[in-house]
N, C-alpha and C. Protein backbone atom coordinates (compact mmCIF):
# COMPACT_ATOMS: atom_id res chain seq x y z
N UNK A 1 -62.92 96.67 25.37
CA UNK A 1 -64.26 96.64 24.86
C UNK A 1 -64.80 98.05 24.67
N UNK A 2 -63.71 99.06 24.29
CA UNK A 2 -64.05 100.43 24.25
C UNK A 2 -65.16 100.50 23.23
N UNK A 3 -65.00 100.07 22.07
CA UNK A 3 -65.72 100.28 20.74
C UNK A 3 -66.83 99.52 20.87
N UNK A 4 -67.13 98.89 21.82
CA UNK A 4 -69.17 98.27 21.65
C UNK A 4 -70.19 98.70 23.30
N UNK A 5 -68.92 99.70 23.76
CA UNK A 5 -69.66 100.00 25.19
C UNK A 5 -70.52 101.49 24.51
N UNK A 6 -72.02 101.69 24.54
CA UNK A 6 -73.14 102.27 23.87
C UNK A 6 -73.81 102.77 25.16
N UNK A 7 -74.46 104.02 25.15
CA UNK A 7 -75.50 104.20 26.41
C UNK A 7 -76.53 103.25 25.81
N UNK A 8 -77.08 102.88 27.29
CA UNK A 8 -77.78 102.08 27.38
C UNK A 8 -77.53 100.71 27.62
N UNK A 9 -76.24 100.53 27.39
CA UNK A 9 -75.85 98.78 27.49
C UNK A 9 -74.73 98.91 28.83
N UNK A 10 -75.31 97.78 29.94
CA UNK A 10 -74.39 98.02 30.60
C UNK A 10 -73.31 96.91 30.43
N UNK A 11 -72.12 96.81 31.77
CA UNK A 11 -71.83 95.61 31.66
C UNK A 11 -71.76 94.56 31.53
N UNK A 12 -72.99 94.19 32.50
CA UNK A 12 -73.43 93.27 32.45
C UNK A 12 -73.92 92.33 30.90
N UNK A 13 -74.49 93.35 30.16
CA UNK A 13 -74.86 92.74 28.79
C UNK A 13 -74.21 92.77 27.89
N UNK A 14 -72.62 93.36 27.93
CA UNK A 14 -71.71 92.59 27.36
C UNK A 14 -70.99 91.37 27.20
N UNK A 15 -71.29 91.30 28.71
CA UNK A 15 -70.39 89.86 29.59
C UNK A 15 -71.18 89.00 29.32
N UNK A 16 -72.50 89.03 28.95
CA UNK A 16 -73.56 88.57 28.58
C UNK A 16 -73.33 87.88 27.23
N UNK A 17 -73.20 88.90 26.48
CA UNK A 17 -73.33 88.44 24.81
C UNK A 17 -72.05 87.97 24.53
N UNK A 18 -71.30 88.08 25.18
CA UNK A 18 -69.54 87.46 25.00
C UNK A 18 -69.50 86.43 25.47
N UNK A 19 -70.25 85.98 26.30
CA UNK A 19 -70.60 84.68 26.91
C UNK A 19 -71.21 83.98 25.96
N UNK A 20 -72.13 84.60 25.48
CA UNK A 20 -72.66 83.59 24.47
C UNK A 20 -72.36 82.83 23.23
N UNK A 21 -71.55 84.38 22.34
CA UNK A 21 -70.95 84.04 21.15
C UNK A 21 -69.75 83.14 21.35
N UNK A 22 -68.89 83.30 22.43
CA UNK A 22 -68.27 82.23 22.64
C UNK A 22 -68.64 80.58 22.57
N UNK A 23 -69.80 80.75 23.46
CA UNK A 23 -69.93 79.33 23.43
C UNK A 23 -70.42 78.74 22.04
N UNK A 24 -71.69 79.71 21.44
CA UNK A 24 -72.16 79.19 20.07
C UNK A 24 -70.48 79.49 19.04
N UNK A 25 -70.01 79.56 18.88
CA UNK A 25 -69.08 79.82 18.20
C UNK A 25 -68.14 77.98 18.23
N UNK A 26 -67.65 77.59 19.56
CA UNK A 26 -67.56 76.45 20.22
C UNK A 26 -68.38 75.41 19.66
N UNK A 27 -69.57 75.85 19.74
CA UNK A 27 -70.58 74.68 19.52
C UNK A 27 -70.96 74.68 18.08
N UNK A 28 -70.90 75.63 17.39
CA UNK A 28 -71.00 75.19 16.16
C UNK A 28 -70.09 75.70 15.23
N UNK A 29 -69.16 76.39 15.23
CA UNK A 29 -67.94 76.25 14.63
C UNK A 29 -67.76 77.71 13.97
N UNK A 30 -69.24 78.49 13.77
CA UNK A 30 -69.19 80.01 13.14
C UNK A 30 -70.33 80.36 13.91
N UNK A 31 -70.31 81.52 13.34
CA UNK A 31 -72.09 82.83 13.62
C UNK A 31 -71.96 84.08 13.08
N UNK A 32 -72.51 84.49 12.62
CA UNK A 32 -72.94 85.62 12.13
C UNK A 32 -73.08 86.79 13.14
N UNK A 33 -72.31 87.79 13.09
CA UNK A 33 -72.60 88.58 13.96
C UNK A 33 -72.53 90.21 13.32
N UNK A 34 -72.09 91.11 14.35
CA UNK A 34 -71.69 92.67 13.65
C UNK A 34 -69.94 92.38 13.49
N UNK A 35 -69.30 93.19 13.20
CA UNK A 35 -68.06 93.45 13.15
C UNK A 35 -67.48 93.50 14.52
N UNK A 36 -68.14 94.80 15.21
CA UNK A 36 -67.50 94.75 16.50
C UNK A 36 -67.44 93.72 16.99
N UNK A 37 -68.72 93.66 17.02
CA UNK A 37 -68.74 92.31 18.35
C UNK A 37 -67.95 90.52 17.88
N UNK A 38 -67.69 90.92 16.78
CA UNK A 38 -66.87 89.31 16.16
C UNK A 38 -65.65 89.79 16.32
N UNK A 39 -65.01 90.96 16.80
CA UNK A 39 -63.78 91.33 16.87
C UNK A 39 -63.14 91.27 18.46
N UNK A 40 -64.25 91.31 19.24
CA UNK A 40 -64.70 91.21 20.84
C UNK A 40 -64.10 89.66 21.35
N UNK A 41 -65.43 89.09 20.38
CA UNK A 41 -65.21 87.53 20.65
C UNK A 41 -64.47 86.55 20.30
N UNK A 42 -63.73 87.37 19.11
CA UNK A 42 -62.43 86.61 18.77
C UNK A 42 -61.64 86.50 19.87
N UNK A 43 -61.54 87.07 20.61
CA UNK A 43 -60.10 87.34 21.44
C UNK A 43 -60.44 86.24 22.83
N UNK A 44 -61.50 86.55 22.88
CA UNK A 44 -62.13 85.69 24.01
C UNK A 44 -62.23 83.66 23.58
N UNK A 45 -62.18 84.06 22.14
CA UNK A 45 -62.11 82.55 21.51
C UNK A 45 -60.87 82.02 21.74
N UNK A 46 -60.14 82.65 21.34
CA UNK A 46 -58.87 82.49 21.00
C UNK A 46 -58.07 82.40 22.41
N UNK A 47 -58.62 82.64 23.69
CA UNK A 47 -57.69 82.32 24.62
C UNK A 47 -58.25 80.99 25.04
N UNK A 48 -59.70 81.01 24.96
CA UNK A 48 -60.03 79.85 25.62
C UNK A 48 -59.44 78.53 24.76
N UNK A 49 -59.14 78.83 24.20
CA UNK A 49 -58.95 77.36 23.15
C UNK A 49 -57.09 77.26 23.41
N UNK A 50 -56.32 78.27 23.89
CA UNK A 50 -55.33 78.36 24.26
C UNK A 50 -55.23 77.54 25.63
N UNK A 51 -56.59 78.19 26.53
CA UNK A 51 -56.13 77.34 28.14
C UNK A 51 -56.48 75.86 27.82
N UNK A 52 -57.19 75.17 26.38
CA UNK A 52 -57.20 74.22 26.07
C UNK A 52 -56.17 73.38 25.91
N UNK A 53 -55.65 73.96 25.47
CA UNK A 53 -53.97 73.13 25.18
C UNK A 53 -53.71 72.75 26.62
N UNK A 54 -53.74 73.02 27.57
CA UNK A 54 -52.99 72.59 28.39
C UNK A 54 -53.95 72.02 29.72
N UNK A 55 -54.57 70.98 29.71
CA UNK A 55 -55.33 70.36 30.27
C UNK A 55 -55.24 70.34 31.43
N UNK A 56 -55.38 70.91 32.49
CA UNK A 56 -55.23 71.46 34.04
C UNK A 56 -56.71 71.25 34.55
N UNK A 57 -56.90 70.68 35.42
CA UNK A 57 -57.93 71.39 36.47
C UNK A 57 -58.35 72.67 36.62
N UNK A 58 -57.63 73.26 36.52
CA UNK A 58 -57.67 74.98 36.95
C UNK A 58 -57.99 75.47 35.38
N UNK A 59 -57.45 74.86 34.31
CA UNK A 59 -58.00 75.63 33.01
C UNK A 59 -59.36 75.77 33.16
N UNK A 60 -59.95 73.88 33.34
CA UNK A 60 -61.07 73.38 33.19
C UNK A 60 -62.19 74.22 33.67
N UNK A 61 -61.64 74.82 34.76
CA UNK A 61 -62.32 75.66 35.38
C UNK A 61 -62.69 77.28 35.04
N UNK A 62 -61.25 77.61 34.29
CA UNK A 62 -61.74 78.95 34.16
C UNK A 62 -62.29 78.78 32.61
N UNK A 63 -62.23 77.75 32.09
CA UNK A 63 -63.12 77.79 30.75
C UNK A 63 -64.48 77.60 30.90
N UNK A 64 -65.03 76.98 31.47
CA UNK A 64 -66.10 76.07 32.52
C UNK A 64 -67.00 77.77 32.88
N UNK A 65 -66.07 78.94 33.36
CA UNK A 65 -66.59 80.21 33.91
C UNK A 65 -67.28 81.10 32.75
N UNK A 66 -66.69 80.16 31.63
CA UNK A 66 -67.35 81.83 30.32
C UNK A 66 -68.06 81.19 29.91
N UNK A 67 -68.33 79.76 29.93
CA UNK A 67 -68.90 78.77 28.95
C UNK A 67 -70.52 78.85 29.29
N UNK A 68 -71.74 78.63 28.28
CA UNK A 68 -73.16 79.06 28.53
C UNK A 68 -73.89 77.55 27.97
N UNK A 69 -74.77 77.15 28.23
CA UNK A 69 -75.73 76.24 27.59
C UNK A 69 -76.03 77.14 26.25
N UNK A 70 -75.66 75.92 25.34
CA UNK A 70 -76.31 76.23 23.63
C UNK A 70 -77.66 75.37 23.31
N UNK A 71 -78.53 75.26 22.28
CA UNK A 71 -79.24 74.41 21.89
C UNK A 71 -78.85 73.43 21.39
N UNK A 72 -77.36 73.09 21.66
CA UNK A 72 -76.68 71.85 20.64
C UNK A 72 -76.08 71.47 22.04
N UNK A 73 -75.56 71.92 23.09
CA UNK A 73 -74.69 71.08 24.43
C UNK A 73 -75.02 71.84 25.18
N UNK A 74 -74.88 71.26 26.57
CA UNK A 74 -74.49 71.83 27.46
C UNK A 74 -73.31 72.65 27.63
N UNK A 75 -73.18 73.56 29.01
CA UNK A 75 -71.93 74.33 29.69
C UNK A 75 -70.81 73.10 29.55
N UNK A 76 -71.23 71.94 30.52
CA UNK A 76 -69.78 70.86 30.83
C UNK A 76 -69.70 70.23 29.03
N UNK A 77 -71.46 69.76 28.30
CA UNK A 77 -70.71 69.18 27.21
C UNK A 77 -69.42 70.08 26.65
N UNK A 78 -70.01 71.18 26.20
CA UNK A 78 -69.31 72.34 25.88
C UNK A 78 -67.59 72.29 26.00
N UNK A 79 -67.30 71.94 27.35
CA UNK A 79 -66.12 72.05 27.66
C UNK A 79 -65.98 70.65 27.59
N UNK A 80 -65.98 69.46 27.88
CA UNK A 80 -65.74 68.40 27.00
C UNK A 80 -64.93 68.51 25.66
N UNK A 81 -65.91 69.24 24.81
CA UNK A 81 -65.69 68.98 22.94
C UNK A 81 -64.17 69.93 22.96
N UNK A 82 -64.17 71.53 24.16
CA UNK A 82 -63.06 72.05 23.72
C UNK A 82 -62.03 71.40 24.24
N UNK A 83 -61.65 70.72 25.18
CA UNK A 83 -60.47 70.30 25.49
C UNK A 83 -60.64 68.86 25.00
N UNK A 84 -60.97 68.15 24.45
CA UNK A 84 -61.09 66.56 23.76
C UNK A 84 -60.83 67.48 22.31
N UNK A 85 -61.71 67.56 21.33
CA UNK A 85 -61.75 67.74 20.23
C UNK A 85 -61.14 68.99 19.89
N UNK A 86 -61.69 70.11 20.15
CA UNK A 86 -61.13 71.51 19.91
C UNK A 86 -59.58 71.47 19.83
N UNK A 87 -58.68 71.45 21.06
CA UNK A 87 -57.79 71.34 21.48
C UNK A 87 -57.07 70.64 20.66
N UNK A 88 -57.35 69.12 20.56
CA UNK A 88 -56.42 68.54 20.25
C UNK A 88 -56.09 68.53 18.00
N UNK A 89 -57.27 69.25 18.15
CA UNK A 89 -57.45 70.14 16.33
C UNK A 89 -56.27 71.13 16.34
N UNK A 90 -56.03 72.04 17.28
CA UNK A 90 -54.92 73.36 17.08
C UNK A 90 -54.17 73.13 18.15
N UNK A 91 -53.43 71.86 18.66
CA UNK A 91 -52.72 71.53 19.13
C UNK A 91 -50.96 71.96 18.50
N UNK A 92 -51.04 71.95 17.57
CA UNK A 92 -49.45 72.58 17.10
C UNK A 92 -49.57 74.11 16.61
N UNK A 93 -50.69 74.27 16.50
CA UNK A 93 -50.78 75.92 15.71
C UNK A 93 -50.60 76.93 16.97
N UNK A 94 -49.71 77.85 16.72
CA UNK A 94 -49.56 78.83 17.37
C UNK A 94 -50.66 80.17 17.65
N UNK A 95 -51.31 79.88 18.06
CA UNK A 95 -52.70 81.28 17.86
C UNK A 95 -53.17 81.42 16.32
N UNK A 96 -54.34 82.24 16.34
CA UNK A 96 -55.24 82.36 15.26
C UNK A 96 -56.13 80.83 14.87
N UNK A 97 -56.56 81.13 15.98
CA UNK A 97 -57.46 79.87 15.93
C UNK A 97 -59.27 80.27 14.86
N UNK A 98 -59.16 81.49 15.16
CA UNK A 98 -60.35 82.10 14.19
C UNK A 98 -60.20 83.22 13.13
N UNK A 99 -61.02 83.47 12.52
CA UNK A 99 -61.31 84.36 11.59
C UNK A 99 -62.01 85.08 11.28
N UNK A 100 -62.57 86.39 11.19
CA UNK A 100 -63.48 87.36 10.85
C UNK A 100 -63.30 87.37 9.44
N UNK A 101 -64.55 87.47 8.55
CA UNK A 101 -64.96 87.80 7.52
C UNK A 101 -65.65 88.64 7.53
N UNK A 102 -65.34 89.65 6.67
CA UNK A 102 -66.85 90.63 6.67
C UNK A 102 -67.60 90.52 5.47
N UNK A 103 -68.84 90.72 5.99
CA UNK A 103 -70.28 90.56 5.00
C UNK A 103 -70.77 91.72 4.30
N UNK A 104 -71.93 91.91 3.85
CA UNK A 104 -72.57 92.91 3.81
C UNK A 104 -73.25 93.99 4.56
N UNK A 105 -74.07 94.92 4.33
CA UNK A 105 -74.52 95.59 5.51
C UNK A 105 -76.14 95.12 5.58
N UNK A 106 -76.54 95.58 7.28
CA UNK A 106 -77.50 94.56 7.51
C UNK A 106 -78.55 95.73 6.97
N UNK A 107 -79.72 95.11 6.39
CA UNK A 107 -80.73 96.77 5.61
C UNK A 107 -81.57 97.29 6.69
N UNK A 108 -81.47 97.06 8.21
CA UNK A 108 -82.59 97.83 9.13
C UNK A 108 -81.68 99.08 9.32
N UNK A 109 -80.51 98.66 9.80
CA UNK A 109 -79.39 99.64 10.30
C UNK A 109 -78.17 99.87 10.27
N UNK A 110 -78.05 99.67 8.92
CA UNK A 110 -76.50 99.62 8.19
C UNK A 110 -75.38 99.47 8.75
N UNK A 111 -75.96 98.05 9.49
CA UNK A 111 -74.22 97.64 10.22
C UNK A 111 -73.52 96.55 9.97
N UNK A 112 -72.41 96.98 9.56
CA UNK A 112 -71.76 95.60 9.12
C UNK A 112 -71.90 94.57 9.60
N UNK A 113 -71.72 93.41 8.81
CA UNK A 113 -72.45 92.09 9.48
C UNK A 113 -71.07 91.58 9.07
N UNK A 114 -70.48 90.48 9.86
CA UNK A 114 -69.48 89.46 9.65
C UNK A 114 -69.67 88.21 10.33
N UNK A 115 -68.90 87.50 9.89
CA UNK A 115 -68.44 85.55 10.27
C UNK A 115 -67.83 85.65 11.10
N UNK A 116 -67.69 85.20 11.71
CA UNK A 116 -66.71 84.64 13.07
C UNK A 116 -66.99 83.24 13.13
N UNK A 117 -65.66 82.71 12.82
CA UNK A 117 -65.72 81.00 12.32
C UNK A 117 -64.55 80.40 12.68
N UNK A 118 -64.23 79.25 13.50
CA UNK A 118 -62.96 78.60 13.51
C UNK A 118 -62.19 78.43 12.20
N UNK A 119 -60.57 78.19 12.34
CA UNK A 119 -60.05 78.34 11.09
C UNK A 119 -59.78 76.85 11.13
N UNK A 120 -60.12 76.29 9.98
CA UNK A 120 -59.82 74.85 9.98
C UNK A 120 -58.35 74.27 9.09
């Protein structure tokens, strides 16, 4: 997370916003974000939907640890939809479960804006 650690931001509010985009990402399938940070949360997408595949107690759990309340589910719905639905969607695909697109630049502070969207 070399490239989005900024004075002023600590850890904590990374673990923060990676927490989040994960889950909205989960819960609704894309989001709009910067570049960096859709490049952050890819990776973090992309495993959790990996410990999906393999339906354990112990996954349940460490997915259960990054997972946040959205305005569309809960933390547990949340993990429900990924190991029921998610899972059993990229059940034969080998990784690259998502995709970055890049957008335009945003006009307050010319930063790239991109998609971060499941690949269907």
């Amino acid at each position: 997370m070399s490239y989005i650690n900024k004075p002023g931001k600590t850890s904590a509010w990374r673990k923060m916003v990676m927490r989040q985009q994960v889950s909205d990402v989960l819960a609704y399938g894309r989001i709009t974000t910067t570049v960096t940070k859709a490049k952050e949360t890819q990776r973090h997408v992309d495993r959790r939907i990996t410990l999906a595949k393999h339906d354990t107690l112990v996954n349940r759990r460490r997915a259960l640890e990054i997972l946040l309340n959205t305005q569309k589910y809960s933390a547990k719905e949340l993990m429900r939809k990924l190991f029921s639905d998610i899972a059993t969607e990229y059940a034969t695909r080998n990784g690259g479960y998502t995709r970055v697109l890049k957008l335009d630049r945003r006009p307050g502070d010319n930063t790239q804006l991109a998609i971060l969207a499941l690949v269907k």
